[in-house]
PDB file of N, CA and C in Angstrom:
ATOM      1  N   UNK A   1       6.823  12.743  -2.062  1.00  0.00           N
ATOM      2  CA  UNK A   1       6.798  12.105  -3.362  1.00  0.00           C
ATOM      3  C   UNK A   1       6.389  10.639  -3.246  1.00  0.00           C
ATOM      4  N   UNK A   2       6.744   9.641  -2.422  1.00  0.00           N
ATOM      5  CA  UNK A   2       6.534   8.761  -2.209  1.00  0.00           C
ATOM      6  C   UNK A   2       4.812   7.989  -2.099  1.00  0.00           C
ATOM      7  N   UNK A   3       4.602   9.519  -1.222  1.00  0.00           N
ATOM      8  CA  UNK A   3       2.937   9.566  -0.882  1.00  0.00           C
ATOM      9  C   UNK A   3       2.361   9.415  -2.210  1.00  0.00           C
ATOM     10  N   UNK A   4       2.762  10.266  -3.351  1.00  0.00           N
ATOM     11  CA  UNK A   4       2.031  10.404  -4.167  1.00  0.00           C
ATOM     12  C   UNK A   4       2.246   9.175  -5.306  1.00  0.00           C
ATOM     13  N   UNK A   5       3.671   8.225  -5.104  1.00  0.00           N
ATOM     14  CA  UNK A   5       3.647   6.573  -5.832  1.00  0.00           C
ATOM     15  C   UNK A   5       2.591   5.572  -5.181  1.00  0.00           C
ATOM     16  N   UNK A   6       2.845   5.758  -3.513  1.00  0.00           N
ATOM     17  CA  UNK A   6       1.962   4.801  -3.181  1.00  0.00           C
ATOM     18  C   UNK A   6       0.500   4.939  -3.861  1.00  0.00           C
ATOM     19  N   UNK A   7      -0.323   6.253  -3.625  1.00  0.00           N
ATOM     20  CA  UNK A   7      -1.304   6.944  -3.767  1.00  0.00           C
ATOM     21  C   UNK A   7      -1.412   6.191  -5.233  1.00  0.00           C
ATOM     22  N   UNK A   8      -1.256   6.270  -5.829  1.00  0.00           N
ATOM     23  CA  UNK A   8      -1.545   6.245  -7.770  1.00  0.00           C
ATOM     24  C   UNK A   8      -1.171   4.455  -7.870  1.00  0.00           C
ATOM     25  N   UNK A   9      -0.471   3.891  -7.202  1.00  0.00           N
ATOM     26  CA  UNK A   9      -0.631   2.524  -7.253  1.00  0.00           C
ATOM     27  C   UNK A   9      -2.136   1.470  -6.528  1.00  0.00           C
ATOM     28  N   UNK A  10      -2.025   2.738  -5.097  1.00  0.00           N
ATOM     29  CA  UNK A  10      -3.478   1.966  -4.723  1.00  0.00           C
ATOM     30  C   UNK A  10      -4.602   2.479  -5.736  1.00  0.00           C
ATOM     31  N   UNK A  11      -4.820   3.755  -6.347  1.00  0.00           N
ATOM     32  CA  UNK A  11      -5.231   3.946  -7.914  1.00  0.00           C
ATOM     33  C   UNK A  11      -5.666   3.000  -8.581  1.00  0.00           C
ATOM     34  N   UNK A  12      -4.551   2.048  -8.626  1.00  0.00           N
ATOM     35  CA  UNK A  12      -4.852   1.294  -9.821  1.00  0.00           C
ATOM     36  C   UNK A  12      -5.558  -0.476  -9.650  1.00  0.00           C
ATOM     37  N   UNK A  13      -5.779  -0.392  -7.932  1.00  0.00           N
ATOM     38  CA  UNK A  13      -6.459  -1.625  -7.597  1.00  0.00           C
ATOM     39  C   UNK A  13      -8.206  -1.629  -7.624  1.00  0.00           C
ATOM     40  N   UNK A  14      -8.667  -2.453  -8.270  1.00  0.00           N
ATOM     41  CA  UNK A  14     -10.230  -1.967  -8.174  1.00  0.00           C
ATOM     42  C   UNK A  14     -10.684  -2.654  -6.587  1.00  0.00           C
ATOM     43  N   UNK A  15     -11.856  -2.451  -6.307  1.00  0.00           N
ATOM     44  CA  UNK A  15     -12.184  -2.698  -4.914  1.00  0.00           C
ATOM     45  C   UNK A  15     -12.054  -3.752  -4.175  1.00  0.00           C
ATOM     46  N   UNK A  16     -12.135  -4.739  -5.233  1.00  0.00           N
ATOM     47  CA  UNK A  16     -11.983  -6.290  -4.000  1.00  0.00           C
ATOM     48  C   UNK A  16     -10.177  -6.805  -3.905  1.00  0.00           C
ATOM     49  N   UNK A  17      -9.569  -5.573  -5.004  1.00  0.00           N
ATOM     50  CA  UNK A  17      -8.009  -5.842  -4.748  1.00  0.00           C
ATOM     51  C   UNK A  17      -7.620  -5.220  -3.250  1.00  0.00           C
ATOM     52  N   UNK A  18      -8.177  -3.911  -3.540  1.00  0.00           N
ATOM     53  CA  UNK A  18      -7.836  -2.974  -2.611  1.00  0.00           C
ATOM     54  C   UNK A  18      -8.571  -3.389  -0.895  1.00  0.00           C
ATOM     55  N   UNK A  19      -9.299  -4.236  -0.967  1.00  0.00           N
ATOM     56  CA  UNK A  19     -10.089  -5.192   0.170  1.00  0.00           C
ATOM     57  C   UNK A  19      -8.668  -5.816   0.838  1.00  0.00           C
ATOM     58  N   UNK A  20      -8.598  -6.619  -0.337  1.00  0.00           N
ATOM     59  CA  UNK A  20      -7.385  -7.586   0.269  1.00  0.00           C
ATOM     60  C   UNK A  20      -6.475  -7.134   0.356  1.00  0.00           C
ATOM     61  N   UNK A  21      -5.722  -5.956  -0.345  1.00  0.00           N
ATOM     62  CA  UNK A  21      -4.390  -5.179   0.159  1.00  0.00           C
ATOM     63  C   UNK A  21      -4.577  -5.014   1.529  1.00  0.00           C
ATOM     64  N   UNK A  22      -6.023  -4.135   1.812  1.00  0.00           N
ATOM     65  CA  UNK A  22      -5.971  -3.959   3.302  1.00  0.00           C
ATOM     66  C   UNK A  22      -5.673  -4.997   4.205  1.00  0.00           C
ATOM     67  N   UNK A  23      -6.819  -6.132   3.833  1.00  0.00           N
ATOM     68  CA  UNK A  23      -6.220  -7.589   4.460  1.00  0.00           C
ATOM     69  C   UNK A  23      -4.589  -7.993   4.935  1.00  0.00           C
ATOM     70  N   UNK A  24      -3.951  -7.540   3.718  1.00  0.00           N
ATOM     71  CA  UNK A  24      -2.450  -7.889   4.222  1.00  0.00           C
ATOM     72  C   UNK A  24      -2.468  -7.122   4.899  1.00  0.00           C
ATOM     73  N   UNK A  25      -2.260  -5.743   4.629  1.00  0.00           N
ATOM     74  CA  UNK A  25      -1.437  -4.828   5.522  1.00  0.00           C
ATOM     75  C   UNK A  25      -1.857  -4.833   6.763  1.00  0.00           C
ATOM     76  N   UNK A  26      -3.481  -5.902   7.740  1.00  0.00           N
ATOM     77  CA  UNK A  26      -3.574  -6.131   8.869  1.00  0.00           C
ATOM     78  C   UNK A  26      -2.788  -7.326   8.999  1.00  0.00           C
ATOM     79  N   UNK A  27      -2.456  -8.303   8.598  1.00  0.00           N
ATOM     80  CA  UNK A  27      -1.750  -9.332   8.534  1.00  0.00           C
ATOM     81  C   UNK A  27       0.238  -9.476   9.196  1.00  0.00           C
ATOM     82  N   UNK A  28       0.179  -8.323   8.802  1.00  0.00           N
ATOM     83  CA  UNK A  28       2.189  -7.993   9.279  1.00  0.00           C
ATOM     84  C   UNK A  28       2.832  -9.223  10.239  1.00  0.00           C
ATOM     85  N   UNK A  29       3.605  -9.120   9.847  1.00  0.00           N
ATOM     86  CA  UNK A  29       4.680 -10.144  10.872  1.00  0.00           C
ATOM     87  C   UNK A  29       4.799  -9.630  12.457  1.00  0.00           C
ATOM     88  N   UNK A  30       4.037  -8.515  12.819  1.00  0.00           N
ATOM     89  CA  UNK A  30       4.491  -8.464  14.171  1.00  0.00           C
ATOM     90  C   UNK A  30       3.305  -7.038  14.595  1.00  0.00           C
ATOM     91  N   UNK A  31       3.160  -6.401  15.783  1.00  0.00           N
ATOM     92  CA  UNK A  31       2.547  -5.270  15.776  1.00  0.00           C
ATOM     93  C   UNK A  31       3.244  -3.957  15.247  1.00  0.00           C
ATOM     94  N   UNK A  32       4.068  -4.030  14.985  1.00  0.00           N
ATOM     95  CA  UNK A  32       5.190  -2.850  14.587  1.00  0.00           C
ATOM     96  C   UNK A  32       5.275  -3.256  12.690  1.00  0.00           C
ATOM     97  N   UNK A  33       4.873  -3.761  12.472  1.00  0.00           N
ATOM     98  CA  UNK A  33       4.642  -4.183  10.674  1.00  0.00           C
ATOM     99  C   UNK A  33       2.872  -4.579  10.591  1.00  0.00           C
ATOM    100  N   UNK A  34       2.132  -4.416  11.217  1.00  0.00           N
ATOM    101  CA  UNK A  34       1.191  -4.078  10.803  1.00  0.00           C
ATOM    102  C   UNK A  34       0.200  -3.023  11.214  1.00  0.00           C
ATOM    103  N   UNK A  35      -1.161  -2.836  10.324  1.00  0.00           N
ATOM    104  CA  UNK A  35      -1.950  -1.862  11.091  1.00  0.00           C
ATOM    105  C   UNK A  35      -2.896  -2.492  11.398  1.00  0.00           C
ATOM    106  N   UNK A  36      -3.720  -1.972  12.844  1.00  0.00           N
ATOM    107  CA  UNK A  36      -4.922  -2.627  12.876  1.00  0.00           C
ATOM    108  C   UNK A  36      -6.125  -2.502  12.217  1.00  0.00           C
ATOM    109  N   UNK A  37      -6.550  -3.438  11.946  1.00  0.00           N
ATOM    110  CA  UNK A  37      -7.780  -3.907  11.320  1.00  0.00           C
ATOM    111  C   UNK A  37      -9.408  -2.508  11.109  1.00  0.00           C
ATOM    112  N   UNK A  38      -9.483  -2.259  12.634  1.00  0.00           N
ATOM    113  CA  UNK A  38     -10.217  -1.513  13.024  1.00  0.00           C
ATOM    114  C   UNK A  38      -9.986   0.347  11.998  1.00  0.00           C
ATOM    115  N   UNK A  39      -8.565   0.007  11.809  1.00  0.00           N
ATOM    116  CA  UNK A  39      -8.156   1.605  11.830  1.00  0.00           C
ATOM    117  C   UNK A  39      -8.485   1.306   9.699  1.00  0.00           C
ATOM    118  N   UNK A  40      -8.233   0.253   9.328  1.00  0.00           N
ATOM    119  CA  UNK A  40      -8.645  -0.068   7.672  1.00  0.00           C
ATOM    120  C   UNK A  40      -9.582  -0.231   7.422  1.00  0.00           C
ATOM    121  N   UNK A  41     -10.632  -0.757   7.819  1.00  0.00           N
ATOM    122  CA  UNK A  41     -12.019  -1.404   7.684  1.00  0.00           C
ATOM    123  C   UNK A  41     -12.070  -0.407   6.731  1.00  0.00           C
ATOM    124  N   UNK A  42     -12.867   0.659   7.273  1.00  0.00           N
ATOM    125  CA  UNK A  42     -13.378   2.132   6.285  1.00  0.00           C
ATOM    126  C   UNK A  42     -12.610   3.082   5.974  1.00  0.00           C
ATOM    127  N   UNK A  43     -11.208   2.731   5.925  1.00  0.00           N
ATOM    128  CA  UNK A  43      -9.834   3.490   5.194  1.00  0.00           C
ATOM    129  C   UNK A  43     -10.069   3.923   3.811  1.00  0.00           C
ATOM    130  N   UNK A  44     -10.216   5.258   3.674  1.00  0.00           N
ATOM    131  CA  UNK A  44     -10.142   5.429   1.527  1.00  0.00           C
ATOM    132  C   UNK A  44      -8.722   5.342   1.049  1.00  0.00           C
ATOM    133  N   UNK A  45      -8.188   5.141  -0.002  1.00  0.00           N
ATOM    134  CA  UNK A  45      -6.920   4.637  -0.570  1.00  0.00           C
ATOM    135  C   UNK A  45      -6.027   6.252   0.099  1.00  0.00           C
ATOM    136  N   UNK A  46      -6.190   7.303   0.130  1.00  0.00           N
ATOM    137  CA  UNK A  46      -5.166   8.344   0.773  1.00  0.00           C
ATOM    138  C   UNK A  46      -5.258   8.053   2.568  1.00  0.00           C
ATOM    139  N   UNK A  47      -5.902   7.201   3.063  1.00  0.00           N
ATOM    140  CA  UNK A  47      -6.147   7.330   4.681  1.00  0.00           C
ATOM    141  C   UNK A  47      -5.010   5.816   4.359  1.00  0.00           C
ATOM    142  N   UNK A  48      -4.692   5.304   3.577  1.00  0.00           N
ATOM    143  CA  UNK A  48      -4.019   3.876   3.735  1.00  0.00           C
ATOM    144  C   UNK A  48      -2.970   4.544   3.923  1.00  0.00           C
ATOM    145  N   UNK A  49      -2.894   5.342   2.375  1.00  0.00           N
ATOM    146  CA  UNK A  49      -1.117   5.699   2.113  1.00  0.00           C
ATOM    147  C   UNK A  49      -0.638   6.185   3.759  1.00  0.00           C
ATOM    148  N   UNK A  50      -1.253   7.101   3.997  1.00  0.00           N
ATOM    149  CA  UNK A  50      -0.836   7.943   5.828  1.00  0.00           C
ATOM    150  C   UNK A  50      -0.580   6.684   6.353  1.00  0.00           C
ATOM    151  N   UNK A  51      -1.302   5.648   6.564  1.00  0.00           N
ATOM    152  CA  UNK A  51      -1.319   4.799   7.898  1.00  0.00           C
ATOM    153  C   UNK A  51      -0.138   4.503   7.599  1.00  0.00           C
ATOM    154  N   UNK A  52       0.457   3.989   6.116  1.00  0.00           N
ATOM    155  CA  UNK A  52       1.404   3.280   5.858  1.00  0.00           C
ATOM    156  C   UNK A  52       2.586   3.710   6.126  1.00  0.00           C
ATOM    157  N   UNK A  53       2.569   5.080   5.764  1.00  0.00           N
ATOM    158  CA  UNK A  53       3.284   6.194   5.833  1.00  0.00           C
ATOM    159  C   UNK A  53       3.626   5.863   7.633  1.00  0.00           C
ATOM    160  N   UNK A  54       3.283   5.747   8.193  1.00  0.00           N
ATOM    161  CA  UNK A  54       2.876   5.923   9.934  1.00  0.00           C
ATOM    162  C   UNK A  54       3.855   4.744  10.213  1.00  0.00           C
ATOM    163  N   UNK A  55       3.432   3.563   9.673  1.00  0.00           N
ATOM    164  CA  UNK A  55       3.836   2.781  10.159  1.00  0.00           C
ATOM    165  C   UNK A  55       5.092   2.088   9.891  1.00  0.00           C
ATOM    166  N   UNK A  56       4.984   2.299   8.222  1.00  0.00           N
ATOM    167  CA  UNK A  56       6.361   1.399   7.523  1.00  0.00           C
ATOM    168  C   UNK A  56       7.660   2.820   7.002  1.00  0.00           C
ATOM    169  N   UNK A  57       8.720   2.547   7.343  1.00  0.00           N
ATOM    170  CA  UNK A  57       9.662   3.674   6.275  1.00  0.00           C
ATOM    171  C   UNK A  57       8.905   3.300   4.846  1.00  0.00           C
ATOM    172  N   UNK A  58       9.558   4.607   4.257  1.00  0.00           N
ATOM    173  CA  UNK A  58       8.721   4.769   2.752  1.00  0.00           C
ATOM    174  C   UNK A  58       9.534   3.914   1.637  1.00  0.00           C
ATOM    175  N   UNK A  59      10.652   3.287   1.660  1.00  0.00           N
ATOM    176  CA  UNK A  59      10.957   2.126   1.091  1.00  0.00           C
ATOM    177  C   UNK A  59      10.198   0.965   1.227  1.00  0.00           C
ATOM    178  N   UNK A  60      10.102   0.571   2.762  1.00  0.00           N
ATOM    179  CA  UNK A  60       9.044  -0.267   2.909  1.00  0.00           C
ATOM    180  C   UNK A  60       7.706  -0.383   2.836  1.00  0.00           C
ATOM    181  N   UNK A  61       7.121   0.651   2.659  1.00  0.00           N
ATOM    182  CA  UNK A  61       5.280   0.821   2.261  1.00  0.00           C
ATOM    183  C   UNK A  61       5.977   1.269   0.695  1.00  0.00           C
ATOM    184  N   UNK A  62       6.724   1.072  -0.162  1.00  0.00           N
ATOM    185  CA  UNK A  62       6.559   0.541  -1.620  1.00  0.00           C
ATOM    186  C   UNK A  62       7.083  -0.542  -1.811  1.00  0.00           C
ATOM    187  N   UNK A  63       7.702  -1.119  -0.961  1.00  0.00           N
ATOM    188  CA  UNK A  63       7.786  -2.502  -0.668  1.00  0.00           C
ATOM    189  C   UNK A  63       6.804  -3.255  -0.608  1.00  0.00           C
ATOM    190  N   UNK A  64       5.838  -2.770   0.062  1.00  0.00           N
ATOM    191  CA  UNK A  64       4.893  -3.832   0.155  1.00  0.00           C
ATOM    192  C   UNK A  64       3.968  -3.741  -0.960  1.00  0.00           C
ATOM    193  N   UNK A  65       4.051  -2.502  -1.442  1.00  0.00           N
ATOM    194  CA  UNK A  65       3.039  -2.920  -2.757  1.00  0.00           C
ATOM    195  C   UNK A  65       2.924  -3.167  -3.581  1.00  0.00           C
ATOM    196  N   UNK A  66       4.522  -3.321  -4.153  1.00  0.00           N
ATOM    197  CA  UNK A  66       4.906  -4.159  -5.212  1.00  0.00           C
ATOM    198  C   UNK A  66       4.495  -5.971  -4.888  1.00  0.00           C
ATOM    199  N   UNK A  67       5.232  -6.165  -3.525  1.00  0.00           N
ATOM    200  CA  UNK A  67       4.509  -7.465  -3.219  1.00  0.00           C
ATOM    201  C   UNK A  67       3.285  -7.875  -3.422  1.00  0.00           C
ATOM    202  N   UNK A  68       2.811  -7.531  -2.701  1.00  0.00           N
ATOM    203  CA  UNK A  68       0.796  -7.376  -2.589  1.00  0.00           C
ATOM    204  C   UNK A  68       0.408  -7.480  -4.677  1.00  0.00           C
ATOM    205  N   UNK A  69       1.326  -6.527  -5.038  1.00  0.00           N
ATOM    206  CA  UNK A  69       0.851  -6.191  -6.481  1.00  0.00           C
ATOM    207  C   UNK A  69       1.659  -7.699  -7.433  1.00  0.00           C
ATOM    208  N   UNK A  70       2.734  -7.684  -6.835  1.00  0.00           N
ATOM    209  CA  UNK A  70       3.544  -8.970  -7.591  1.00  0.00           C
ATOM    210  C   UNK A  70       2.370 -10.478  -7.249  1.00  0.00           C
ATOM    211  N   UNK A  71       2.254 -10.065  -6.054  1.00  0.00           N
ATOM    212  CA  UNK A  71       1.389 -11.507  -5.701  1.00  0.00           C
ATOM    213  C   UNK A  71      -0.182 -11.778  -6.755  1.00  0.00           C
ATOM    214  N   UNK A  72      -0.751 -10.572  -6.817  1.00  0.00           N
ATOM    215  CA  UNK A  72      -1.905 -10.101  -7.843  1.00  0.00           C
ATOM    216  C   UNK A  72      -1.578 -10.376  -9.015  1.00  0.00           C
ATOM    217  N   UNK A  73      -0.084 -10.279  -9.329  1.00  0.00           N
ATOM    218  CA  UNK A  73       0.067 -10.643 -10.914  1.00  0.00           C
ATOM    219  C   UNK A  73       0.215  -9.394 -11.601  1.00  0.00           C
ATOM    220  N   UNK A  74       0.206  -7.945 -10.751  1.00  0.00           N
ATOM    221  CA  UNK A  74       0.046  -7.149 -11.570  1.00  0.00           C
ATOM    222  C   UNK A  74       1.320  -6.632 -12.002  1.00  0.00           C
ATOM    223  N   UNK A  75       2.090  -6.402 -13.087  1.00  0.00           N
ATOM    224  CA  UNK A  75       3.089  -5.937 -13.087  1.00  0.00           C
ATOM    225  C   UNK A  75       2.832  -3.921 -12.980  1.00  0.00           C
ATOM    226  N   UNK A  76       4.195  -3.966 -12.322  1.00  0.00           N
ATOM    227  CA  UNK A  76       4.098  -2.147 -12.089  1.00  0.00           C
ATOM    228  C   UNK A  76       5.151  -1.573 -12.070  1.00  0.00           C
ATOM    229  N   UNK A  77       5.856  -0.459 -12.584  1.00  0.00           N
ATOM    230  CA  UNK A  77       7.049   0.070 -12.464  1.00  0.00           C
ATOM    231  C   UNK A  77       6.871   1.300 -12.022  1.00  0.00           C
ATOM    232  N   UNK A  78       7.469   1.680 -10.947  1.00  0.00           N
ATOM    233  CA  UNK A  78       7.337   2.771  -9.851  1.00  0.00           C
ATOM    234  C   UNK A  78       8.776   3.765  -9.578  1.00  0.00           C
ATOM    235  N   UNK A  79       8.358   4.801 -10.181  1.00  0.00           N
ATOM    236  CA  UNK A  79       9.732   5.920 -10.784  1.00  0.00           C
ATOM    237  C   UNK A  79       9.879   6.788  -9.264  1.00  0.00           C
ATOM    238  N   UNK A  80      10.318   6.691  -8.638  1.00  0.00           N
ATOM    239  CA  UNK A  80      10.575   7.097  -6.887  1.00  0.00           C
ATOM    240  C   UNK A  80      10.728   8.641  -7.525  1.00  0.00           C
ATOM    241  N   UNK A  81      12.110   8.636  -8.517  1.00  0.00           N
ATOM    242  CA  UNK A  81      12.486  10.132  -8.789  1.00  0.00           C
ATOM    243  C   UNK A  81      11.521  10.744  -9.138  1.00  0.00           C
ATOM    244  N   UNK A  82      10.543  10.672  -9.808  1.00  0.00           N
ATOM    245  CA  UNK A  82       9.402  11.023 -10.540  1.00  0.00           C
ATOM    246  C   UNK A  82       8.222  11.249 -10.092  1.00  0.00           C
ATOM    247  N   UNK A  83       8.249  10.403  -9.085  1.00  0.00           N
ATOM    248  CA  UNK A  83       6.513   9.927  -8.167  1.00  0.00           C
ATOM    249  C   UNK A  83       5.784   9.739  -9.003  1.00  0.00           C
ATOM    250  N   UNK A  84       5.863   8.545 -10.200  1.00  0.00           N
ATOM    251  CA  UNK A  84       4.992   8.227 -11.163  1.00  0.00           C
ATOM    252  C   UNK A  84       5.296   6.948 -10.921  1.00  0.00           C
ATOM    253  N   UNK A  85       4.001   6.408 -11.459  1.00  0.00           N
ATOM    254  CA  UNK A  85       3.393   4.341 -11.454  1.00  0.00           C
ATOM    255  C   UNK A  85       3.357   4.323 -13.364  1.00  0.00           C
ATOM    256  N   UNK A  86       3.990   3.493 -13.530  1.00  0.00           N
ATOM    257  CA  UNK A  86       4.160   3.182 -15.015  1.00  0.00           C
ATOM    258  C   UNK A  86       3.371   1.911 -15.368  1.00  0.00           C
TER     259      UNK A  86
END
């Protein structure tokens, strides 16, 4: 279910958002919080959700995209029970 909030939030970034999402998510505080660069370059928005999936617990890869999305300005409300982006 989770797969399918992240999934529908990266949805809703058009391309030069979804550029720089990737940007962060190479950016992480450490090698264990981020992904490499190489593995995003040519990532489509379901090859992110996996990596994210891979890398962060699934609290934390919707963690981060509320951030990423808070930082954008975008407001978003994300129904976990539901696996719906409001």
């Amino acid at each position: 279910m989770t797969s399918q909030v992240l999934l529908a939030a990266l949805d809703d970034l058009r391309r030069d958002e979804f550029q720089r999402f990737k940007w962060h998510l190479a950016q992480g505080d450490s090698a264990d919080t981020s992904i490499p660069t190489g593995r995003l370059e040519d990532a489509e928005r379901w090859t992110v959700v996996d990596l994210m999936e891979q890398t962060f617990t699934a609290l934390d890869a919707v963690n981060v995209v509320l951030l990423i999305q808070n930082h954008n300005h975008k407001p978003i409300n994300l129904d976990l029970d539901s696996g719906s982006v409001k």
